[in-house]
Protein backbone atom coordinates (compact mmCIF):
# COMPACT_ATOMS: atom_id res chain seq x y z
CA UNK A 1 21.37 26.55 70.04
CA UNK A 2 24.24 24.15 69.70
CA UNK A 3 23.24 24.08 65.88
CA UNK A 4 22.84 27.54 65.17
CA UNK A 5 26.59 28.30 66.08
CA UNK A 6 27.33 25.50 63.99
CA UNK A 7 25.99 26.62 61.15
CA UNK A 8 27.31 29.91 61.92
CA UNK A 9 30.89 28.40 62.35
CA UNK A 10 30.70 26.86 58.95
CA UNK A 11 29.90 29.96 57.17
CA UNK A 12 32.59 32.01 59.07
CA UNK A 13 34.69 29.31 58.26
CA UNK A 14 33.93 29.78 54.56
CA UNK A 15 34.88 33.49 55.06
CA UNK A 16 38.21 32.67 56.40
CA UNK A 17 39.29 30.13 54.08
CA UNK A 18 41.81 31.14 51.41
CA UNK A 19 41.43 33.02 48.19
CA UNK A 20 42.34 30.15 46.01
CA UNK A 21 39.72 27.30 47.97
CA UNK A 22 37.01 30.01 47.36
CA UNK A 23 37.96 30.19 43.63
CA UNK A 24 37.79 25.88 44.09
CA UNK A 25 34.63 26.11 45.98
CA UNK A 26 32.88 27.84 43.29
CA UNK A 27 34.01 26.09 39.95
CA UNK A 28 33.03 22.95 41.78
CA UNK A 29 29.81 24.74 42.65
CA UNK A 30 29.63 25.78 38.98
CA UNK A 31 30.22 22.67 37.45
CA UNK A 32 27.39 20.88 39.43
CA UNK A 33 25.01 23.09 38.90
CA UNK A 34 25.70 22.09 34.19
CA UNK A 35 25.46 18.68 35.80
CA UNK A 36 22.24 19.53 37.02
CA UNK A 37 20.77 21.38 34.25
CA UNK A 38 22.05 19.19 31.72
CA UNK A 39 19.10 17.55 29.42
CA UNK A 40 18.67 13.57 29.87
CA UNK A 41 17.33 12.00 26.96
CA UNK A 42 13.81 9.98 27.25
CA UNK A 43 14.35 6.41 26.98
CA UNK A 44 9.98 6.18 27.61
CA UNK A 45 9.42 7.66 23.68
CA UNK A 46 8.29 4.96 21.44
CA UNK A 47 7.46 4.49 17.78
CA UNK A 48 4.56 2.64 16.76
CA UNK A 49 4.14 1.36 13.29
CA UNK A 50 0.98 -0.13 11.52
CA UNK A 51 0.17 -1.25 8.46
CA UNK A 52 2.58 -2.42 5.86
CA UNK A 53 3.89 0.82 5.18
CA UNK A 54 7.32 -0.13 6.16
CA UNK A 55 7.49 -3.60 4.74
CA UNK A 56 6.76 -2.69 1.42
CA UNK A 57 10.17 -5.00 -0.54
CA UNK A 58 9.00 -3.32 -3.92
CA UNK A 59 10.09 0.36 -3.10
CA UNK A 60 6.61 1.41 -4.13
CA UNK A 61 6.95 3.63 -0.53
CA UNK A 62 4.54 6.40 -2.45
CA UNK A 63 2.22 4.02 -3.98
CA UNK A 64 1.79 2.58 -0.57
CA UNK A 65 1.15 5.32 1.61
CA UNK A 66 -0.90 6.40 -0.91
CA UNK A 67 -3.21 3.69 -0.67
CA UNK A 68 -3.09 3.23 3.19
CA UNK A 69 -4.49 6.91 2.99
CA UNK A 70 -6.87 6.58 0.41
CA UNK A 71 -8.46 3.39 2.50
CA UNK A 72 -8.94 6.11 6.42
CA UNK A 73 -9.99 9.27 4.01
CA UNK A 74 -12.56 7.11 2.15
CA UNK A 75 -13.95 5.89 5.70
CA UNK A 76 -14.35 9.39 6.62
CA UNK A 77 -18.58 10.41 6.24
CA UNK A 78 -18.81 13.22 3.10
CA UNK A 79 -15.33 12.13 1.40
CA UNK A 80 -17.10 9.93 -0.45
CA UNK A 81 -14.82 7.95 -3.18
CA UNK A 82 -11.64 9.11 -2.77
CA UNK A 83 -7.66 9.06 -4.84
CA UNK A 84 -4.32 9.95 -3.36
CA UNK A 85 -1.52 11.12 -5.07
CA UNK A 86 2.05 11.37 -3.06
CA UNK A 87 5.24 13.06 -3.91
CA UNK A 88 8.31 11.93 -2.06
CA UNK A 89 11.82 12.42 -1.65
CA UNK A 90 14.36 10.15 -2.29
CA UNK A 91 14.20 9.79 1.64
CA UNK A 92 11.08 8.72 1.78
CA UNK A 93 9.79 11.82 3.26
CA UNK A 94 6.82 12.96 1.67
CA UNK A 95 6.54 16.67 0.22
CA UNK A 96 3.31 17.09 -1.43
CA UNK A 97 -0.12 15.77 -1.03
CA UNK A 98 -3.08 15.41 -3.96
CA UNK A 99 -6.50 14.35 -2.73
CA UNK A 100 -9.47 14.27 -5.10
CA UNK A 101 -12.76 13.40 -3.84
CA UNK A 102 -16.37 13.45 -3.91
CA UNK A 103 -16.75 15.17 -1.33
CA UNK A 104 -14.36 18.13 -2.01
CA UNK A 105 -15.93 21.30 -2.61
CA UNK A 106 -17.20 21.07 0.94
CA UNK A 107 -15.26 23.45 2.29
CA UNK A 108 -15.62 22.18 6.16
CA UNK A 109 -14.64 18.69 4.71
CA UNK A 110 -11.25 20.21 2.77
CA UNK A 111 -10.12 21.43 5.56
CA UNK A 112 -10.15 18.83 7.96
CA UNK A 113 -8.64 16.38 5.10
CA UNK A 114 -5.85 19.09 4.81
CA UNK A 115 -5.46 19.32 8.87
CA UNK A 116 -5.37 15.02 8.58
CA UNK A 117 -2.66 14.99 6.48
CA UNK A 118 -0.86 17.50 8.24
CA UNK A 119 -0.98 15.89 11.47
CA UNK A 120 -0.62 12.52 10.32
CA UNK A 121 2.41 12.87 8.04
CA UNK A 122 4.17 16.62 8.88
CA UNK A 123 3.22 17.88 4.79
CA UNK A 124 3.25 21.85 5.07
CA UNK A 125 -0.52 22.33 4.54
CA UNK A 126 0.51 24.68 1.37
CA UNK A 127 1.13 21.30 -0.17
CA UNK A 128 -1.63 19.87 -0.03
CA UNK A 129 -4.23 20.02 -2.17
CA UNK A 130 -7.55 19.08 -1.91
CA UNK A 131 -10.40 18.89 -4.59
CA UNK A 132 -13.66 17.84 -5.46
CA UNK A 133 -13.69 14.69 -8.03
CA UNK A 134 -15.83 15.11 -11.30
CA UNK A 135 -18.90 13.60 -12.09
């Protein structure tokens, strides 16, 4: 009982309190709630690098992605032989995508080469281009 009149007493204490601790009250209760709902950045995202895509000292960025993709799309069963072409920004962002490949009028096969490349390096997929190598 004791703590039900208590509580009470608090909130009719609230209700008596002056106009200008009210106004105090609730910019204090605003401000803690943007506290609250502020975003926190992740410190548990990593990066994870393989390869020597990175440590290439000649500059040859293109050429070397190139190659690192040429080696996992030619491991892939129907791609058959396999060459890569990359276009890239003087960022080193890469913004188009040539494959050419045995195994490329498959049209299964195209696609999941063109959903590969997508994932793996963020190229629209209307950049890419995949085709079938001649004979």
């Amino acid at each position: 009982m004791e703590e039900g009149r208590k509580s009470a007493s608090f909130f009719t204490d609230m209700l008596n309190k002056t106009k200008r601790d009210k106004i105090f009250i609730v910019i204090l209760a605003g401000v803690l709630m943007m506290v609250i709902a502020m975003p926190t950045k992740s410190s548990s995202t990593q990066t994870v690098t393989t390869g020597s895509i990175y440590s290439d000292s000649s500059g040859d960025y293109d050429q070397t992605l190139g190659k690192e993709l040429e080696e996992m799309l030619g491991n892939i069963e129907g791609v058959g032989e396999v060459k890569v072409l990359l276009k890239t920004s003087d960022e080193r962002e890469v913004t188009g995508v040539m494959v050419v490949c045995e195994g490329g009028d498959d049209k299964n096969l195209v696609a999941y080469i063109t959903d590969a490349i997508n994932g793996l390096l963020g190229v629209p997929v209307h950049k890419i281009k995949v085709m079938k190598m001649s004979e």
